[in-house]
C-alpha atoms as a PDB file:
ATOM      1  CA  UNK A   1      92.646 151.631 152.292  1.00  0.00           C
ATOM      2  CA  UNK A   2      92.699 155.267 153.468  1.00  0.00           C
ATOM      3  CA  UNK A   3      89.326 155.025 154.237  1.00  0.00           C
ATOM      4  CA  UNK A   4      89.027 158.367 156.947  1.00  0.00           C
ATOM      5  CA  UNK A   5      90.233 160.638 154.084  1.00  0.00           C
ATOM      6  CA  UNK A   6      86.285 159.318 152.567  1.00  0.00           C
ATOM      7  CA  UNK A   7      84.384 159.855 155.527  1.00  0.00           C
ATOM      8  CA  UNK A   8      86.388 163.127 156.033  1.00  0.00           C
ATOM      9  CA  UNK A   9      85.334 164.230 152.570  1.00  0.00           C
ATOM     10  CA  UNK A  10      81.878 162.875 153.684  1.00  0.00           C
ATOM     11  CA  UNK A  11      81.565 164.949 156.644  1.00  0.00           C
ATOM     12  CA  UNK A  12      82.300 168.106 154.868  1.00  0.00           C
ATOM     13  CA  UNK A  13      79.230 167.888 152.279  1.00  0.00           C
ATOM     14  CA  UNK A  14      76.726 165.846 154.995  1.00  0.00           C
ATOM     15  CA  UNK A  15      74.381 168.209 156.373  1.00  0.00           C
ATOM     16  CA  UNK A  16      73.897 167.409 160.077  1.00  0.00           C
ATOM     17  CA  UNK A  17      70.118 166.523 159.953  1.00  0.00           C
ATOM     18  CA  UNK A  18      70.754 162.577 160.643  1.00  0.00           C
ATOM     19  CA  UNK A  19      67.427 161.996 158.307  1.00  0.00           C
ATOM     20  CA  UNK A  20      68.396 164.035 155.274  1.00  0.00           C
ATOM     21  CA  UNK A  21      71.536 164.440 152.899  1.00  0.00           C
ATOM     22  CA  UNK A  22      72.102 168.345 152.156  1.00  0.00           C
ATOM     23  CA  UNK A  23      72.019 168.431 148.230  1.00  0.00           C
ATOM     24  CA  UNK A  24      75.174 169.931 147.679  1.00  0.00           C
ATOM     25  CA  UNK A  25      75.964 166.730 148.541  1.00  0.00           C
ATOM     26  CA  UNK A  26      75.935 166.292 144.194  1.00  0.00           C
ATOM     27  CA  UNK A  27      77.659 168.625 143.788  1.00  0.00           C
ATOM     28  CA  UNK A  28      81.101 167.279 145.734  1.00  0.00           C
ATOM     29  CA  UNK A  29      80.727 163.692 144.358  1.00  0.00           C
ATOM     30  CA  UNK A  30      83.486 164.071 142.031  1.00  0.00           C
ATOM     31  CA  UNK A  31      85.384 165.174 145.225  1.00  0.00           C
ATOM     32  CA  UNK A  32      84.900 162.117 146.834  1.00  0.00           C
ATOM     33  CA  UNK A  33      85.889 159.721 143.591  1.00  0.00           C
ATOM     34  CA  UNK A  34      88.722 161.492 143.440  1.00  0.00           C
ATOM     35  CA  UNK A  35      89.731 161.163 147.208  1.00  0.00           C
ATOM     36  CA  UNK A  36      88.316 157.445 147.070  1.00  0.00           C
ATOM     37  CA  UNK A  37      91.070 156.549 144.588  1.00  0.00           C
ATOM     38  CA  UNK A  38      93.869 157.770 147.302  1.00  0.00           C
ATOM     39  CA  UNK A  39      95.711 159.046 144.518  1.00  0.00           C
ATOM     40  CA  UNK A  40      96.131 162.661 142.623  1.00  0.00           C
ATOM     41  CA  UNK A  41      94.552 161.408 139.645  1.00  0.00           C
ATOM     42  CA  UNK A  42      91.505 163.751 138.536  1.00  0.00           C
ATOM     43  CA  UNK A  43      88.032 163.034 138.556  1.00  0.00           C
ATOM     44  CA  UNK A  44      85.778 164.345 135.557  1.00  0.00           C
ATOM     45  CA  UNK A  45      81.789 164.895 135.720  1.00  0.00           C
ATOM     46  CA  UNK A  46      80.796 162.872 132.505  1.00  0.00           C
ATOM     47  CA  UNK A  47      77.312 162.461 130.918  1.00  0.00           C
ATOM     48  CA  UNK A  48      76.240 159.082 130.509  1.00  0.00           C
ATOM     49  CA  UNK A  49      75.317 159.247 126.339  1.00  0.00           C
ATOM     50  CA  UNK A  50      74.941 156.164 123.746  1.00  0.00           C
ATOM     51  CA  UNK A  51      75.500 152.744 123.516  1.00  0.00           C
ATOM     52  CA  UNK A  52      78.520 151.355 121.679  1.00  0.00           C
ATOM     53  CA  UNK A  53      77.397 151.109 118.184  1.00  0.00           C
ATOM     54  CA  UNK A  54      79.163 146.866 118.481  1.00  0.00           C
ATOM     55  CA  UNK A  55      78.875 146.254 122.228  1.00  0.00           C
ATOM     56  CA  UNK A  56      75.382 146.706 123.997  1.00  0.00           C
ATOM     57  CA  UNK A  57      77.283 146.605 127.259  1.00  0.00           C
ATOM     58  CA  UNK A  58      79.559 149.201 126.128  1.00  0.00           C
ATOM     59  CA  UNK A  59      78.163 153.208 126.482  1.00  0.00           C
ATOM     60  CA  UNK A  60      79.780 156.374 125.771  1.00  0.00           C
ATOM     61  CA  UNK A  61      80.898 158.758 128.485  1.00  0.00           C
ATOM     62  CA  UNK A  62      81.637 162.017 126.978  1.00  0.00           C
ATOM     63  CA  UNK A  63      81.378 166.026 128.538  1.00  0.00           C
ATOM     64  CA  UNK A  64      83.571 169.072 127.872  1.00  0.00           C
ATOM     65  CA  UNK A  65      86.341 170.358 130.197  1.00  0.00           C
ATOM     66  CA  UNK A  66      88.321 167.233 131.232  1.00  0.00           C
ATOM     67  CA  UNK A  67      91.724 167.877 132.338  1.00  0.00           C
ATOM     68  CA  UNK A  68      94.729 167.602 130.157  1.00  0.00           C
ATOM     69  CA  UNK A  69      95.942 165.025 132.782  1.00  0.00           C
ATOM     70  CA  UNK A  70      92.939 162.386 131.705  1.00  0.00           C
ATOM     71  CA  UNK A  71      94.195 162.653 127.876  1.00  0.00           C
ATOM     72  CA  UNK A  72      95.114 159.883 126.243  1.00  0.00           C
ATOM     73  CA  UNK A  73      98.979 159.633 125.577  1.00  0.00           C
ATOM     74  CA  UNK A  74      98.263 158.830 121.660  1.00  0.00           C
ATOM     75  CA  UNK A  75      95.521 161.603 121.457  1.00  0.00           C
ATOM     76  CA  UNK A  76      96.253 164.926 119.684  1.00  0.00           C
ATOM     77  CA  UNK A  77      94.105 167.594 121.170  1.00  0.00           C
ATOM     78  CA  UNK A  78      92.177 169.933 118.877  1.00  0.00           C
ATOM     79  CA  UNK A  79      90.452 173.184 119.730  1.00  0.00           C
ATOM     80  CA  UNK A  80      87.319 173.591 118.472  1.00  0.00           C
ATOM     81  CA  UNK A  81      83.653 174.862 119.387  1.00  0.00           C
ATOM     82  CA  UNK A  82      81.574 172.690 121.448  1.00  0.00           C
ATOM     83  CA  UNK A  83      79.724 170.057 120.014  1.00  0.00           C
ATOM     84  CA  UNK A  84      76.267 170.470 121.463  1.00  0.00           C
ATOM     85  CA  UNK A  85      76.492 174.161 122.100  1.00  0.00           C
ATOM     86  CA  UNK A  86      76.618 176.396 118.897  1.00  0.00           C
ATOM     87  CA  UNK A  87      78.826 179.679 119.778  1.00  0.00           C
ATOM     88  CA  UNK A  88      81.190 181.596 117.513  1.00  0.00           C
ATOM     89  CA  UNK A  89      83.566 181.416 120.647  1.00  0.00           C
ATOM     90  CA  UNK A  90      86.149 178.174 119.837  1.00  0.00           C
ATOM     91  CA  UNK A  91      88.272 177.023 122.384  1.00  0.00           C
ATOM     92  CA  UNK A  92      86.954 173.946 123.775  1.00  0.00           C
ATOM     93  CA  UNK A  93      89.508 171.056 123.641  1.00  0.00           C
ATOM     94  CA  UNK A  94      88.747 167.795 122.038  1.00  0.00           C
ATOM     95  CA  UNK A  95      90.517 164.676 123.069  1.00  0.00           C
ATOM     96  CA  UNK A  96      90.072 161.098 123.286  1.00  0.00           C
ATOM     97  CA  UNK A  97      90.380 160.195 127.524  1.00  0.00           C
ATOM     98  CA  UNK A  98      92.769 157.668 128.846  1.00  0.00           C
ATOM     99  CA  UNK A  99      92.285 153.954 129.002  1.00  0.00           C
ATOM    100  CA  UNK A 100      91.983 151.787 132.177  1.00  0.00           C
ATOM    101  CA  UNK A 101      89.641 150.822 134.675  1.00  0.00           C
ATOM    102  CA  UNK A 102      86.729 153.315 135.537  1.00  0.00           C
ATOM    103  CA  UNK A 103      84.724 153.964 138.582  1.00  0.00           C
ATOM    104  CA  UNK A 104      81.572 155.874 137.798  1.00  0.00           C
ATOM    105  CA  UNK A 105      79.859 157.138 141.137  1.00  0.00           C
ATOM    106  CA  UNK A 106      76.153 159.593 140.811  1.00  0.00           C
ATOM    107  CA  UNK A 107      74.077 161.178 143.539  1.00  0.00           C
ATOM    108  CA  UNK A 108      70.276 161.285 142.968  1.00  0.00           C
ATOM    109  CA  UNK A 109      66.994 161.832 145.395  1.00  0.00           C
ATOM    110  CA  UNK A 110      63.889 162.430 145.364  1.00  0.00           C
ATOM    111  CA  UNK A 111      61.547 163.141 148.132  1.00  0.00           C
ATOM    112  CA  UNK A 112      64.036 162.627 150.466  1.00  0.00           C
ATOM    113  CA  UNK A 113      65.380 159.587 149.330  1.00  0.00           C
ATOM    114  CA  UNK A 114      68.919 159.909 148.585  1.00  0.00           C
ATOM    115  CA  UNK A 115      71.245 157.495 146.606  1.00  0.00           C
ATOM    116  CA  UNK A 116      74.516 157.176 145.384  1.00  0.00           C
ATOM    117  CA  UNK A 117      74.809 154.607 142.613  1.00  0.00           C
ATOM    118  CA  UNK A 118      78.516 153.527 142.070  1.00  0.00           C
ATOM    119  CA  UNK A 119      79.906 151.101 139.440  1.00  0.00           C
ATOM    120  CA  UNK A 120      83.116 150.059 137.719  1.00  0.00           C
ATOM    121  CA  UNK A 121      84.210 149.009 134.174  1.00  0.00           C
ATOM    122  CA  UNK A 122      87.108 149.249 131.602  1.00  0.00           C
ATOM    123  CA  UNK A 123      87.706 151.594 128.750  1.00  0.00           C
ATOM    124  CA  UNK A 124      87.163 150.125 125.277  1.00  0.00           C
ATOM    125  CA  UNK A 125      87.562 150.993 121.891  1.00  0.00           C
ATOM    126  CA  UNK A 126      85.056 152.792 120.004  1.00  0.00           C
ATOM    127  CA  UNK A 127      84.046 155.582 117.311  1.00  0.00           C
ATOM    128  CA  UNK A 128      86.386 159.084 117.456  1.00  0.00           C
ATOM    129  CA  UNK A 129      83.661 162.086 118.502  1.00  0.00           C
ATOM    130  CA  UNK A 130      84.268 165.159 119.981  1.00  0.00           C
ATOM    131  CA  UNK A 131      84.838 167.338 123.038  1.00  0.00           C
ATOM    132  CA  UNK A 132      86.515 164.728 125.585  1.00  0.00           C
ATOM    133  CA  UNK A 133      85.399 161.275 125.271  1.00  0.00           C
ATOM    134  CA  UNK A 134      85.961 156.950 126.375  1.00  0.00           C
ATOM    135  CA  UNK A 135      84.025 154.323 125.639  1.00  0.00           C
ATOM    136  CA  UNK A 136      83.189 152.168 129.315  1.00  0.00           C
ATOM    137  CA  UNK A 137      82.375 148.368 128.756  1.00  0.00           C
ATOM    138  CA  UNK A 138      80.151 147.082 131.697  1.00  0.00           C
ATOM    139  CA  UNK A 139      78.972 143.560 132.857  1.00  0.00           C
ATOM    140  CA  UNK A 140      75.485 144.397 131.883  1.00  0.00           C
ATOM    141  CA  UNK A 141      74.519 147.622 130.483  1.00  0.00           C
ATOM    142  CA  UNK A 142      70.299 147.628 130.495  1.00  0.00           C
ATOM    143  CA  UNK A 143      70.527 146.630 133.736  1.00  0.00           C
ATOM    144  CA  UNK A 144      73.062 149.679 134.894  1.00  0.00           C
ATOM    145  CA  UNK A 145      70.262 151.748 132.289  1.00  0.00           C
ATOM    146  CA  UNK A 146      67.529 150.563 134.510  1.00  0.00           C
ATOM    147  CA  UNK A 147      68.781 151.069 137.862  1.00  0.00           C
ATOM    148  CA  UNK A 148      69.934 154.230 136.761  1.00  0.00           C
ATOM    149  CA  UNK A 149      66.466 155.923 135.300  1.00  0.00           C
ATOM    150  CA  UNK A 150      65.040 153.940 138.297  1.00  0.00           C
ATOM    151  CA  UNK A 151      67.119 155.421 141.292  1.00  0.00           C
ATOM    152  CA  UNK A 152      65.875 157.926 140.332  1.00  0.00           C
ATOM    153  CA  UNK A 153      69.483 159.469 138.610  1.00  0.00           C
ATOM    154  CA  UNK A 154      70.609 162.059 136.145  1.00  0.00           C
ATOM    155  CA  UNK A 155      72.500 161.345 132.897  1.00  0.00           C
ATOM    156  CA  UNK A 156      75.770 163.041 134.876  1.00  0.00           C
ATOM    157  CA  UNK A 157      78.300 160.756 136.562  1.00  0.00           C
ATOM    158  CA  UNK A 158      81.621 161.270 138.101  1.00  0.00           C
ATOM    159  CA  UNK A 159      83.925 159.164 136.894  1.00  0.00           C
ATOM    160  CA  UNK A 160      88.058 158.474 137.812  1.00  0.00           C
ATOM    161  CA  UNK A 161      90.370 155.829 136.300  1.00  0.00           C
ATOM    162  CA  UNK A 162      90.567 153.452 139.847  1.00  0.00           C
ATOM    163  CA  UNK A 163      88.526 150.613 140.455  1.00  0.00           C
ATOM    164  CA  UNK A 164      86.985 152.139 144.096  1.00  0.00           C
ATOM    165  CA  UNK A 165      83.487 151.273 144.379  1.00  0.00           C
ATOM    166  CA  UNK A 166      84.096 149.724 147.677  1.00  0.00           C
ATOM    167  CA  UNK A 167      85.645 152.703 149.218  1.00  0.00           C
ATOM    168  CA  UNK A 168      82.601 154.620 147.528  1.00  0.00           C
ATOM    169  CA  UNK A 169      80.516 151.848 149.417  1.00  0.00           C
ATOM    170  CA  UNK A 170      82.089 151.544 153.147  1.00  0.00           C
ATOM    171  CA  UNK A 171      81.726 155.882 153.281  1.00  0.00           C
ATOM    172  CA  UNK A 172      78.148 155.494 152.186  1.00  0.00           C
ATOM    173  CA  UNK A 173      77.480 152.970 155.132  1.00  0.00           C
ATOM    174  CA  UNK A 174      78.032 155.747 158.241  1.00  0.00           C
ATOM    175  CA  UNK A 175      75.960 158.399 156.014  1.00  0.00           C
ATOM    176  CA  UNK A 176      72.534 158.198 157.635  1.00  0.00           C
ATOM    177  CA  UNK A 177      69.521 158.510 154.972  1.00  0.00           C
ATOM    178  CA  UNK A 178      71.947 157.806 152.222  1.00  0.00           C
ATOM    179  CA  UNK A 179      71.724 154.411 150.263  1.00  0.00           C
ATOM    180  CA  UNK A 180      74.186 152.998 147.858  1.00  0.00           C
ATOM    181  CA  UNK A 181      73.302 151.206 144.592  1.00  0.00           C
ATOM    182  CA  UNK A 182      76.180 148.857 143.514  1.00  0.00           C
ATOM    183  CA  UNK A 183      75.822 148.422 139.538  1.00  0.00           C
ATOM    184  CA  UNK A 184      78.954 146.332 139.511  1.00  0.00           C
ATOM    185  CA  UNK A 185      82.338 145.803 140.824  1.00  0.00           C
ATOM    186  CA  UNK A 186      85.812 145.131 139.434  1.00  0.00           C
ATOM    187  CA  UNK A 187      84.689 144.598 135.487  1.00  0.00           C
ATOM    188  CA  UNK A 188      87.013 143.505 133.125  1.00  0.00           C
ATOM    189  CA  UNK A 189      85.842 142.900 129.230  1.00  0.00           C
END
């Protein structure tokens, strides 16, 4: 485990206040998922959506803008306009996203309580939609949808294809005032 690559990508976005994580702390989480994995794969910010319309553990991770790299190999990609945001511009690709094991990792605070909830699953099938989409089976969704709207978090994860939570979880552990949330490790449906 590489872990000083982490806390190097930790010490760049910590603010040096020893009681208080700066908030652009959020904004480099994909950063450290990415480094976490100790590979060059990408990391995409994905909003956490629906459930699986067959598996209530299963939930729908789906944004615009994920890299051509995270592509499925059997996916075609279409251009198109975004789903959620009318424009006449097109452009935006749509593409199913790879299968394999997922990490999701999100920042949240409030009041100066700062967490970083971290979790893993596996891709599973589900229905075609657009923009860039997978379908993440959990051990227990409600309870990852409770400790999530709890943590207090946001419906925005980042998310790589590694199983890394613990690397997420040892960097969190020398980041005074910041608190992990473990949602699950290693899942395999």
């Amino acid at each position: 485990m590489m872990l000083p690559s982490v806390l190097q990508v930790l010490a760049h976005i910590i603010a040096f206040n020893p009681r208080r994580v700066n908030p652009f702390y959020a904004r480099a989480l994909s950063r450290l998922a990415r480094r976490a994995t100790l590979s060059a794969k990408a990391a995409f910010l994905a909003d956490l959506t629906v459930r699986h319309p067959g598996n209530d553990n299963g939930i729908l991770l789906w944004h615009a803008g994920a890299p051509l790299s995270m592509r499925h190999p059997e996916a075609k990609i279409r251009l198109g306009h975004h789903r959620i945001l009318p424009s006449s511009l097109a452009g935006m690709t749509h593409f199913r996203l790879q299968d394999g094991p997922i990490t999701l990792a999100r920042f949240g605070g409030d009041h100066g309580d700062y967490k970083v909830a971290v979790g893993e699953g596996k891709t599973i099938d589900g229905p075609e939609t657009l923009n860039n989409y997978a379908w993440m089976a959990v051990d227990n969704w409600p309870r990852w949808e409770r400790a999530l709207m709890e943590g207090p978090f946001i419906h925005h994860a980042a998310m790589t294809y590694e199983h890394c939570a613990d690397a997420v979880l040892e960097a969190v552990r020398y980041v005074p005032g910041l608190d992990a949330v473990l949602l699950a490790r290693g899942h395999n449906p």
